[in-house]
Protein backbone atom coordinates (compact mmCIF):
# COMPACT_ATOMS: atom_id res chain seq x y z
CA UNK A 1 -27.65 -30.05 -0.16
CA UNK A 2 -31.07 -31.47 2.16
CA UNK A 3 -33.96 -31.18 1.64
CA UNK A 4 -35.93 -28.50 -0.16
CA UNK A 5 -37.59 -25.94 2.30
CA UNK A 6 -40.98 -25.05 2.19
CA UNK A 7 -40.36 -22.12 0.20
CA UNK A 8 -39.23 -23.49 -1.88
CA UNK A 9 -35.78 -21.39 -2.06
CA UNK A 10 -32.23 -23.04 -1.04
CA UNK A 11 -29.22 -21.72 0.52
CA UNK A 12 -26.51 -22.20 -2.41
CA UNK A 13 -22.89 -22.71 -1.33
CA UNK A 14 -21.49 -19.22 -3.10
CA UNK A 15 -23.84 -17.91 -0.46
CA UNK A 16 -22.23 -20.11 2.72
CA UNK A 17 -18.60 -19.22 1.06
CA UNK A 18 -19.24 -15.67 0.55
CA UNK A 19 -20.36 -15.61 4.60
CA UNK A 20 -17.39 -17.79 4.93
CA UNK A 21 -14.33 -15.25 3.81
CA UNK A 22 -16.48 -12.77 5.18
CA UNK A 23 -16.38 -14.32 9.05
CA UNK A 24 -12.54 -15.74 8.66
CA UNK A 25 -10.93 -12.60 6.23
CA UNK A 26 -12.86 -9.46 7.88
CA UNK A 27 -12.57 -7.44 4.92
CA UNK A 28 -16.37 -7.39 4.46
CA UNK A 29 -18.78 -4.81 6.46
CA UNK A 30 -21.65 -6.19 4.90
CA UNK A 31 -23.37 -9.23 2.71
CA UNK A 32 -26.78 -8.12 1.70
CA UNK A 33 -28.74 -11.54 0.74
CA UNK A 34 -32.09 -11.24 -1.19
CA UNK A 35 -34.52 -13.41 -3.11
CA UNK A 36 -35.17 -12.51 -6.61
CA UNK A 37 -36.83 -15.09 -9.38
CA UNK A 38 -37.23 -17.45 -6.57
CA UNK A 39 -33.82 -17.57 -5.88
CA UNK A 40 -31.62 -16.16 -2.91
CA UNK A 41 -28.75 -14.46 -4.11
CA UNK A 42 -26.42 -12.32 -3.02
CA UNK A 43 -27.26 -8.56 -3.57
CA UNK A 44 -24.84 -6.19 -2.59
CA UNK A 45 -21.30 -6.80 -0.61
CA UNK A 46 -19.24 -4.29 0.80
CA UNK A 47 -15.35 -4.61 1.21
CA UNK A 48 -12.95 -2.59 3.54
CA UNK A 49 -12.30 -1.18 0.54
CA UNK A 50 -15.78 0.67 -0.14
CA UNK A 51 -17.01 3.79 1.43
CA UNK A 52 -18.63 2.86 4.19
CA UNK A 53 -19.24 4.90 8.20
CA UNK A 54 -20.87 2.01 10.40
CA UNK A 55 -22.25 5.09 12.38
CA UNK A 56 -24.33 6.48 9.65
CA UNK A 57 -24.46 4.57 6.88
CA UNK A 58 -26.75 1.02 7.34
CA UNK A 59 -29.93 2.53 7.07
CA UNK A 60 -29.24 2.83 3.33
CA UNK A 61 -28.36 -0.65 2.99
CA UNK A 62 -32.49 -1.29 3.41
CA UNK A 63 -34.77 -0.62 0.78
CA UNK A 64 -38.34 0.46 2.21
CA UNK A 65 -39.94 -1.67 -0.60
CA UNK A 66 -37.85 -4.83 -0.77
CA UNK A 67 -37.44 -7.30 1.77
CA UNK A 68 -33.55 -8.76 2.52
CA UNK A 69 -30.80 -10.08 4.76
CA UNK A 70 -27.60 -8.62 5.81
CA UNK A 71 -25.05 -9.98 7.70
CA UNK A 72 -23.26 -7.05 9.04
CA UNK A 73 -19.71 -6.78 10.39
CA UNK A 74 -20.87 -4.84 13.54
CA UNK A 75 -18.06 -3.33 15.48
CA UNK A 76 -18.21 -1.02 18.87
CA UNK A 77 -16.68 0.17 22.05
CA UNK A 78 -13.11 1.71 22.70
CA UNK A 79 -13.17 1.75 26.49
CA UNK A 80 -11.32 -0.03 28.93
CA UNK A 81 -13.22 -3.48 27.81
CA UNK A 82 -11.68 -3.19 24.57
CA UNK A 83 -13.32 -3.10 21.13
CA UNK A 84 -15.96 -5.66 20.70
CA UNK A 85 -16.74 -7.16 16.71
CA UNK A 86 -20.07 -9.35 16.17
CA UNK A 87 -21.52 -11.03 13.09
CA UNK A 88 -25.00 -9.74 12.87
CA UNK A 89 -28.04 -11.45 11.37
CA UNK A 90 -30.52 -8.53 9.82
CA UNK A 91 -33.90 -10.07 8.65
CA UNK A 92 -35.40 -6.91 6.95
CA UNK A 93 -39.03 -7.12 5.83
CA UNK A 94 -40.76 -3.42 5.35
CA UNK A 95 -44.32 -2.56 5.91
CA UNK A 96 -44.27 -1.85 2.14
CA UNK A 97 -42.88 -4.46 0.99
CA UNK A 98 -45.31 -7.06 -1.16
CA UNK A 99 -47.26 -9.45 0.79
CA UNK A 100 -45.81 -12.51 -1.29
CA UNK A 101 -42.39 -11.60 -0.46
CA UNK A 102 -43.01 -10.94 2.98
CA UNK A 103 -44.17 -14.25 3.45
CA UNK A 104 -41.65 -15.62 0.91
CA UNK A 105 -38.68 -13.63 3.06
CA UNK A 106 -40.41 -14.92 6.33
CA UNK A 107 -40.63 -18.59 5.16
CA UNK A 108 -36.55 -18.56 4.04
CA UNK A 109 -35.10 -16.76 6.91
CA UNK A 110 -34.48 -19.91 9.67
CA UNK A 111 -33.05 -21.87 6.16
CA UNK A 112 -30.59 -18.76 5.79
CA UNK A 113 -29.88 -18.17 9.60
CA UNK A 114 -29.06 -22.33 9.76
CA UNK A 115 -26.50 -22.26 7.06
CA UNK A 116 -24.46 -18.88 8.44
CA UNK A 117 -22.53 -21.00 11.24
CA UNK A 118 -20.60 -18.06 13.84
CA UNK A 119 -23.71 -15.24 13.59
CA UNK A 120 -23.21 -13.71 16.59
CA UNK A 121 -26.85 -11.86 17.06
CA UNK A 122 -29.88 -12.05 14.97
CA UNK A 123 -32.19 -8.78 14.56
CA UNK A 124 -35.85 -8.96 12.81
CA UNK A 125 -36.28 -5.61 11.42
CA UNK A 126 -39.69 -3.73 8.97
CA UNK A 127 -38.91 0.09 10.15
CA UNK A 128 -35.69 2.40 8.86
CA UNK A 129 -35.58 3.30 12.58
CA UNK A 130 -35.16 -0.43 13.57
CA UNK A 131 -31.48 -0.23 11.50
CA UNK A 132 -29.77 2.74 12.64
CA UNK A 133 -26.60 1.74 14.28
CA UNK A 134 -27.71 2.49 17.72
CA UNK A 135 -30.59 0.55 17.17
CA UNK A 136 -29.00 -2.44 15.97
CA UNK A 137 -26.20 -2.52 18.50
CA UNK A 138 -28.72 -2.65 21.07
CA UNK A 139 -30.50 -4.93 19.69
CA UNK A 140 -27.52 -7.09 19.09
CA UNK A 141 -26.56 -6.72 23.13
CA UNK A 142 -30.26 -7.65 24.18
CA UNK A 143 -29.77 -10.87 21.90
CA UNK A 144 -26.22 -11.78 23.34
CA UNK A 145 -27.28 -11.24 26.66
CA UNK A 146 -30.17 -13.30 26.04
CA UNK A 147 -27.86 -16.28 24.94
C-alpha cells in the first residue's frame, strides 16, 4: 500500500478484488463504494443474480443525501455493431449531501479511480437526472470518444 492520500482514506485490497471478479467474472451489475467512519468500503453489490433492469433501475442506486461511487456494468446496443459492455466510473456527490463529505468524497475519488485498472468511462454526477441510463450512456460515449 503507498502512501496515505490527503484524505486521509485508502483504497483497501477487498475493494481492488471485489472490482477485480467484477471486471474478469461479469456477474456483477454494480459495486457501490462509499466512505463511512473514515473508511471506504464497499456498500452495496449487485450480482446477475439480483433484480436488477439497467433501463430503469440506477437512479435508485444514488441516495440524494449521501455521496458514493459505483462502478457499473453498463451494457447497450443490439444493432448491426453488436452489443457494446463498458466498466463505468460514477462519482456521485448530491447537492444535499454534507459539505464535509463532499469534500471528503471529492478529495478520495482520483485515489479510487487509480486503483480500478480497465474503467472504461468515468462520469461525475450531484443530480438524479445525471444517472438515468440514458444519461449515463451518453455520458459514457462523450468520455470514450474523448479518449
Amino acid at each position: 500500500m503507498g502512501p496515505m492520500p490527503v484524505s486521509g482514506i485508502s483504497v483497501t485490497d477487498d475493494l481492488i478484488e471485489a472490482y477485480n471478479a467484477m471486471k474478469k467474472g461479469k456477474k456483477t451489475h454494480y459495486i457501490k463504494y462509499a466512505i463511512e467512519n473514515e473508511a471506504l468500503i464497499i456498500k452495496e453489490t449487485k450480482t446477475i443474480d439480483d433484480e436488477f433492469d439497467i433501463k430503469t433501475d440506477i437512479p435508485g442506486i444514488f441516495d440524494t443525501e449521501e455521496c458514493c461511487y459505483v462502478v457499473l456494468d453498463l451494457k447497450w446496443g443490439s444493432d448491426s455493431s453488436g452489443n457494446k459492455q463498458k466498466l463505468v466510473f460514477i462519482s456521485w456527490a448530491p447537492d444535499n449531501a454534507k459539505v464535509k463529505a463532499k469534500m471528503l468524497h471529492s478529495s478520495s475519488d482520483e485515489l479510487l479511480k487509480s486503483k480500478l485498472e480497465g474503467l472504461g468511462a468515468k462520469v461525475q454526477a450531484n443530480d438524479a437526472s445525471e444517472v438515468t441510463y440514458e444519461a449515463v450512456l451518453e455520458a459514457a460515449k462523450q468520455y470514450m470518444t474523448s479518449k
